[in-house]
Protein backbone atom coordinates (compact mmCIF):
# COMPACT_ATOMS: atom_id res chain seq x y z
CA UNK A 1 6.88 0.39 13.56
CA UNK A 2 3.04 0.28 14.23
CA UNK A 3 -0.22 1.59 12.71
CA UNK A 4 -1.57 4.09 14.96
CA UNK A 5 -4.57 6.45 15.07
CA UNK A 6 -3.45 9.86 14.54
CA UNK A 7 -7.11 11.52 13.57
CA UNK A 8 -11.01 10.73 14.18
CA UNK A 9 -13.69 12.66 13.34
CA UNK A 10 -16.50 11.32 15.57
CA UNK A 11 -19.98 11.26 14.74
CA UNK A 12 -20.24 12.88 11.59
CA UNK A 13 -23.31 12.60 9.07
CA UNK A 14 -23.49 11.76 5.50
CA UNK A 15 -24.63 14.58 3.59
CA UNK A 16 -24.69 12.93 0.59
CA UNK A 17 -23.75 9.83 -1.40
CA UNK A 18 -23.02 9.81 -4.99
CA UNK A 19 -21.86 6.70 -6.95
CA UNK A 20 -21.45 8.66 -10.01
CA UNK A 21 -18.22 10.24 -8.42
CA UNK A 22 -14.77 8.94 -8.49
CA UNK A 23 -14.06 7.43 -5.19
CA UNK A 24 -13.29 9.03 -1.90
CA UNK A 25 -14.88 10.92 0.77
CA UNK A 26 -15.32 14.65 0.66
CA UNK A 27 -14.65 16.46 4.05
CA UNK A 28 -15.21 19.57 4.76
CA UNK A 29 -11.41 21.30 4.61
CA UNK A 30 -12.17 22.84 8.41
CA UNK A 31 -12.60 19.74 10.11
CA UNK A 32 -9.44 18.54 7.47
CA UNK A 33 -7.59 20.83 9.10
CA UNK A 34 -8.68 20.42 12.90
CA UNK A 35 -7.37 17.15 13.03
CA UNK A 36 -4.65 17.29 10.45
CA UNK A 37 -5.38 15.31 7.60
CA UNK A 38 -3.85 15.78 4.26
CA UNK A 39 -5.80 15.51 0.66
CA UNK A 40 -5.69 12.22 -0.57
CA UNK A 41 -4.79 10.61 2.65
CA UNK A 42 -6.00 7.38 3.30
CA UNK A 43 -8.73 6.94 6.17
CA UNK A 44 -11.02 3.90 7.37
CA UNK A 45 -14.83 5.18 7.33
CA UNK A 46 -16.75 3.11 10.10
CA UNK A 47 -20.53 3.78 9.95
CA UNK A 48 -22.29 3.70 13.73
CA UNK A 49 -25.45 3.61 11.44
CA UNK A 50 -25.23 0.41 9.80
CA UNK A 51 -21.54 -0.90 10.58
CA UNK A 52 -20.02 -1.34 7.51
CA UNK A 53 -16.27 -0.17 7.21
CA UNK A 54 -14.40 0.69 4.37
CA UNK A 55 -11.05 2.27 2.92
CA UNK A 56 -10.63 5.31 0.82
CA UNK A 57 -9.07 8.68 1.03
CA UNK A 58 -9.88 12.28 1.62
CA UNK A 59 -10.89 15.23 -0.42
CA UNK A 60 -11.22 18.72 0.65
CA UNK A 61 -14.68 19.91 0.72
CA UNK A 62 -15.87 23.35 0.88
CA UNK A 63 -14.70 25.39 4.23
CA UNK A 64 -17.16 26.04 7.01
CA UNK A 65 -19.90 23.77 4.62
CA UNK A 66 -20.41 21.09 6.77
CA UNK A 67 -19.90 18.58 4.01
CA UNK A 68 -19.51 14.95 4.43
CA UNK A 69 -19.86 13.66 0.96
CA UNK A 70 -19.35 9.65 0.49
CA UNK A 71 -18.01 9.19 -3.21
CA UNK A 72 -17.92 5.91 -5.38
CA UNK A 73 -18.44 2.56 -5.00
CA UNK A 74 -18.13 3.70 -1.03
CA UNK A 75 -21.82 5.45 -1.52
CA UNK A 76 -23.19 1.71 -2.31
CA UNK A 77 -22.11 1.12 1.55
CA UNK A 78 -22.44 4.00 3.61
CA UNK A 79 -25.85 6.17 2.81
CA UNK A 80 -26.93 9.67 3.48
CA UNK A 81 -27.99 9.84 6.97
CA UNK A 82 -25.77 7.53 8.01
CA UNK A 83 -23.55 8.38 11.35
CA UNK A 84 -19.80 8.03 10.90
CA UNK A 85 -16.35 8.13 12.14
CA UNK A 86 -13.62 8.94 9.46
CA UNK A 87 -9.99 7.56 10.62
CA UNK A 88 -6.46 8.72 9.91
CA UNK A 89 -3.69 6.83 10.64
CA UNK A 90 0.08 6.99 11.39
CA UNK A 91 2.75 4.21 10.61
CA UNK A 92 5.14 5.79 13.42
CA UNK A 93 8.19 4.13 16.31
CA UNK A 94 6.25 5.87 19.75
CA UNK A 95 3.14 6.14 20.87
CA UNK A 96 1.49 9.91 19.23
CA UNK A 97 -1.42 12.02 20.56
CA UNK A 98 -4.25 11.89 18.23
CA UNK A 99 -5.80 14.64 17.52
CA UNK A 100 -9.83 14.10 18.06
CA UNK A 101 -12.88 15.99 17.54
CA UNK A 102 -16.52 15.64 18.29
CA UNK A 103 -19.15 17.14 15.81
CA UNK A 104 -22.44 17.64 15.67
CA UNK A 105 -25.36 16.50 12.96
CA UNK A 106 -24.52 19.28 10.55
CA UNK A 107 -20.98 18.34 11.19
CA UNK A 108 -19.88 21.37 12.95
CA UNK A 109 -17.23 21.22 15.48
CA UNK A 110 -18.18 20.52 18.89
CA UNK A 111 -15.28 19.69 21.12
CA UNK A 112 -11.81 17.67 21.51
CA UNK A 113 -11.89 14.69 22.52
C-alpha cells in the first residue's frame, strides 16, 4: 500500500485567515466536488507564496463563492493573499488518476490538469 495523490487544487488564493476559528481550511464545495474531496478529509496545504506546508482537513464552503478560507492555528502560517495548492491523498495497491484542476485568483475553475 502507498500514499498517493488523488486531488490538487492548484494555485488557489487565500481569501481569508482567521485564527479565531476551529482549525481547517474552508473550500469552496464546487471545487470540493471537482476533484472529489470529502468534508473533513485530510489534505497537505503547500503555500507557493511563502512555502510553508501544513496538515489539516476540509470544510465545505459556500458553492460558486470562491472561498478559500485558512482556519486556526493554520492562519498563523499561511496568510490572505497567499498562493496555494490544497492536497488530497489516497492510501491505495495501484497507481490512480488524480483528479487536478487549475484555478484562477478568485479561485474559479480554469482547467484540468
Amino acid at each position: 500500500m502507498r500514499w498517493v495523490m488523488s486531488s490538487k487544487i492548484h494555485k488557489a488564493t487565500v481569501k481569508q485567515a482567521d485564527v479565531n476559528y476551529v482549525g481547517s481550511i474552508t473550500i469552496d464545495e464546487d471545487l470540493m466536488d471537482r476533484v472529489g474531496l470529502w468534508p473533513r478529509e485530510k489534505v497537505l496545504v503547500v503555500s507557493n507564496t511563502s512555502g510553508s506546508r501544513l496538515e489539516t482537513y476540509a470544510i465545505p464552503g459556500e458553492r460558486g463563492s470562491g472561498v478559500i478560507n485558512m482556519n486556526g492555528a493554520a492562519a498563523h502560517l499561511i496568510k490572505a493573499g497567499e498562493e496555494i495548492i490544497i492536497i488530497g491523498f489516497e492510501l491505495v495497491d495501484r497507481p490512480i488518476a488524480a483528479r487536478q484542476i487549475l484555478v484562477d485568483k478568485d479561485n474559479r475553475y480554469v482547467r484540468d490538469l
